[in-house]
C-alpha atoms as a PDB file:
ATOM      1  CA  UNK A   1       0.000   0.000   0.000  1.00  0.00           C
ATOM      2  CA  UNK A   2       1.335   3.401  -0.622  1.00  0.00           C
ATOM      3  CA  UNK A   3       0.289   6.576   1.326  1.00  0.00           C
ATOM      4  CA  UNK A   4      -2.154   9.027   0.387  1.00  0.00           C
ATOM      5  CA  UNK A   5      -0.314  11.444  -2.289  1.00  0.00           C
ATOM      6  CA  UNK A   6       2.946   9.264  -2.153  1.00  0.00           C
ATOM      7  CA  UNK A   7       4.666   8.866  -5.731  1.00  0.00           C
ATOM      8  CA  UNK A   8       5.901   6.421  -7.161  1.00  0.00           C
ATOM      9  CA  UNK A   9       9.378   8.294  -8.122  1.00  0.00           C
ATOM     10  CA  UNK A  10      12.260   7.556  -6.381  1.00  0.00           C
ATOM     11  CA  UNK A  11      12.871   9.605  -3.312  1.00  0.00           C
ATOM     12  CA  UNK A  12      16.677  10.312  -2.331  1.00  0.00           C
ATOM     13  CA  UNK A  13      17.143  10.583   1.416  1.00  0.00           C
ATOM     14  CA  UNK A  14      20.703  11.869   3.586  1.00  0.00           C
ATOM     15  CA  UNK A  15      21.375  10.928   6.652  1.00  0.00           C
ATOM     16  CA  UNK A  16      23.585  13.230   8.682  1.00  0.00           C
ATOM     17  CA  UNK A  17      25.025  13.372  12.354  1.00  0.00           C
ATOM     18  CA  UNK A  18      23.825  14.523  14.941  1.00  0.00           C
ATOM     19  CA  UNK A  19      26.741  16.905  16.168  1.00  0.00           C
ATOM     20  CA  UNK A  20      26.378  20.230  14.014  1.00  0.00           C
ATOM     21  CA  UNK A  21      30.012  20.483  13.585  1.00  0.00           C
ATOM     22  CA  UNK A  22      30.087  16.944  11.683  1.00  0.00           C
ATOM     23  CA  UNK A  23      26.883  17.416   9.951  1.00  0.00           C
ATOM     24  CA  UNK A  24      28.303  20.107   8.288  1.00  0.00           C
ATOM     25  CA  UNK A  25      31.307  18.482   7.248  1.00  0.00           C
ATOM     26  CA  UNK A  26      29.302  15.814   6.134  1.00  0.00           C
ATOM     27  CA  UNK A  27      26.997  17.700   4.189  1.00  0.00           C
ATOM     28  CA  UNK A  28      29.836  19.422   2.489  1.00  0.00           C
ATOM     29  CA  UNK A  29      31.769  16.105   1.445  1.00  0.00           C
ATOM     30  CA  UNK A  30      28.772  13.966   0.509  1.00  0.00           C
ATOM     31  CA  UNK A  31      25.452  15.352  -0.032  1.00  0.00           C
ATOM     32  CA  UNK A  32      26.274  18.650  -1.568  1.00  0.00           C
ATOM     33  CA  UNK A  33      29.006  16.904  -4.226  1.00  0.00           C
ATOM     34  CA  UNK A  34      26.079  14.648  -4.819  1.00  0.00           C
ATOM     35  CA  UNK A  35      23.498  17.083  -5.390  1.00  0.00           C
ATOM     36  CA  UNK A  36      26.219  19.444  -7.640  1.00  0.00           C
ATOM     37  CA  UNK A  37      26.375  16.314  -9.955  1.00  0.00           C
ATOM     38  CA  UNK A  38      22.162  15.589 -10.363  1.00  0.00           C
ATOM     39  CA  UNK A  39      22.241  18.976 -10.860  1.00  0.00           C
ATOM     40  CA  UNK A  40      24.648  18.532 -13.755  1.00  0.00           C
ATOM     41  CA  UNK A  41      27.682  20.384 -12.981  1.00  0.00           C
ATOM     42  CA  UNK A  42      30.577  19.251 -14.597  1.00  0.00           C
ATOM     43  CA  UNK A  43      33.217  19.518 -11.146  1.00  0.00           C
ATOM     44  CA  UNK A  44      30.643  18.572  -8.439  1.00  0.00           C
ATOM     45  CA  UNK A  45      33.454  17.780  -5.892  1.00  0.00           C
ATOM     46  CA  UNK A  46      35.059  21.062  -3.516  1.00  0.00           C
ATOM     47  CA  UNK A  47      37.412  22.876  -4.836  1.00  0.00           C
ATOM     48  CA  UNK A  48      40.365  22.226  -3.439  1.00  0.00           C
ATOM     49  CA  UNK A  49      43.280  24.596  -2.398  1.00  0.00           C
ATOM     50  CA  UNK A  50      46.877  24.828  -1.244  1.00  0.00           C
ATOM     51  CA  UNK A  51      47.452  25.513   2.391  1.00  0.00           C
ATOM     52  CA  UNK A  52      50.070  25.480   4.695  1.00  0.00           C
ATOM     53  CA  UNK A  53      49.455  24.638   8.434  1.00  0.00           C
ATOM     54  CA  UNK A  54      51.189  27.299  10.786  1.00  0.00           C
ATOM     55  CA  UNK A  55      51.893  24.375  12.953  1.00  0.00           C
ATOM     56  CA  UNK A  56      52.414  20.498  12.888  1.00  0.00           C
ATOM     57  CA  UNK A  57      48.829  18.637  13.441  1.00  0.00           C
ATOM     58  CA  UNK A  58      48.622  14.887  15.172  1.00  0.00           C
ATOM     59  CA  UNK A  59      46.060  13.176  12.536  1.00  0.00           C
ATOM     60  CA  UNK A  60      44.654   9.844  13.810  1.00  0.00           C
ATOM     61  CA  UNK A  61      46.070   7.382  11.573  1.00  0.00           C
ATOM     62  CA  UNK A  62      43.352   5.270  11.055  1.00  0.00           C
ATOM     63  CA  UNK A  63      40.685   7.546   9.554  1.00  0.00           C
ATOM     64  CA  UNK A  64      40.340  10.791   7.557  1.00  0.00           C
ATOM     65  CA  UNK A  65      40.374  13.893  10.150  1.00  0.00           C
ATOM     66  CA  UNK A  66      39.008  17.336   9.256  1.00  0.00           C
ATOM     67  CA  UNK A  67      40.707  20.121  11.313  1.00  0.00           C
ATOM     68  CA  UNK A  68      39.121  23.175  11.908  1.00  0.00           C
ATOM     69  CA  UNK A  69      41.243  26.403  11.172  1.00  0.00           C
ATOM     70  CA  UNK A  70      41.058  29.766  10.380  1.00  0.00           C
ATOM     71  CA  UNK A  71      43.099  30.858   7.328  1.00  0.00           C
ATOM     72  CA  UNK A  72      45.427  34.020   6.693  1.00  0.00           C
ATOM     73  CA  UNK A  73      46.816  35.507   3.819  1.00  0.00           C
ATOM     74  CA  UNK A  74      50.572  35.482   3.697  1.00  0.00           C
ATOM     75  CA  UNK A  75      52.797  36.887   0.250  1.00  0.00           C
ATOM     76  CA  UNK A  76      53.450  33.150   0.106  1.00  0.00           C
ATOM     77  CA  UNK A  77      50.276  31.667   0.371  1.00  0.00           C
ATOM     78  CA  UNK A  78      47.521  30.465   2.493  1.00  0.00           C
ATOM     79  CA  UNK A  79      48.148  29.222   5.855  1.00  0.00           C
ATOM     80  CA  UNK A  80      45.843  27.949   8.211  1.00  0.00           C
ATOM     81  CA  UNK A  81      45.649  28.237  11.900  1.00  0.00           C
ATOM     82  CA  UNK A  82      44.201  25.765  14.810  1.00  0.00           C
ATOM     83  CA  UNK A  83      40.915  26.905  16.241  1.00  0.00           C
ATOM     84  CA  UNK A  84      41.586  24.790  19.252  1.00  0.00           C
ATOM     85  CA  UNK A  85      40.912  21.615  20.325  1.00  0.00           C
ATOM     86  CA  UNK A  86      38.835  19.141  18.045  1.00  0.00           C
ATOM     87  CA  UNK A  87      37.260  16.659  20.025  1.00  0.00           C
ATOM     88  CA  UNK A  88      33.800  16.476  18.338  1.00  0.00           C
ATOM     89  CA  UNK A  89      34.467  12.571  18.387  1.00  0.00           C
ATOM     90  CA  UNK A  90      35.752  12.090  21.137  1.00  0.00           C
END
């Protein structure tokens, strides 16, 4: 049985987190590359660019880490500073 009004097109659902910080991140790397590319654009992925962090990070080395920073303009480049601690997972 289907439920009053309900199509029969396919519906696409996201699931996200429930910490803001990670639903954002998550949104960003998954569900807004994915809507980009039903939306036809030829790049749907971020755009990526060269940074250099003002100081050395500790990455876990078993899974991809996202590390909020704040970034500056330098004459060399980009370089991005720690906003502190990032324990949203732990």
């Amino acid at each position: 049985s289907r439920a009053v009004g309900a199509s029969s097109r396919p519906l696409l659902v996201f699931g996200l987190p429930g910490n803001p910080v990670s639903a954002l991140v998550c949104f960003s790397l998954t569900v807004a590359p994915a809507l980009r590319r039903m939306c036809g654009r030829p790049h749907p992925l971020p755009r990526r660019v060269p940074v250099v962090s003002a100081s050395p990070l500790r990455l876990d080395p078993e899974r991809p880490e996202y590390h909020r920073a704040t970034l500056h303009v330098t004459k060399s480049g980009l370089v991005a500073t720690s906003t502190g601690r990032q324990i949203s997972s732990r």
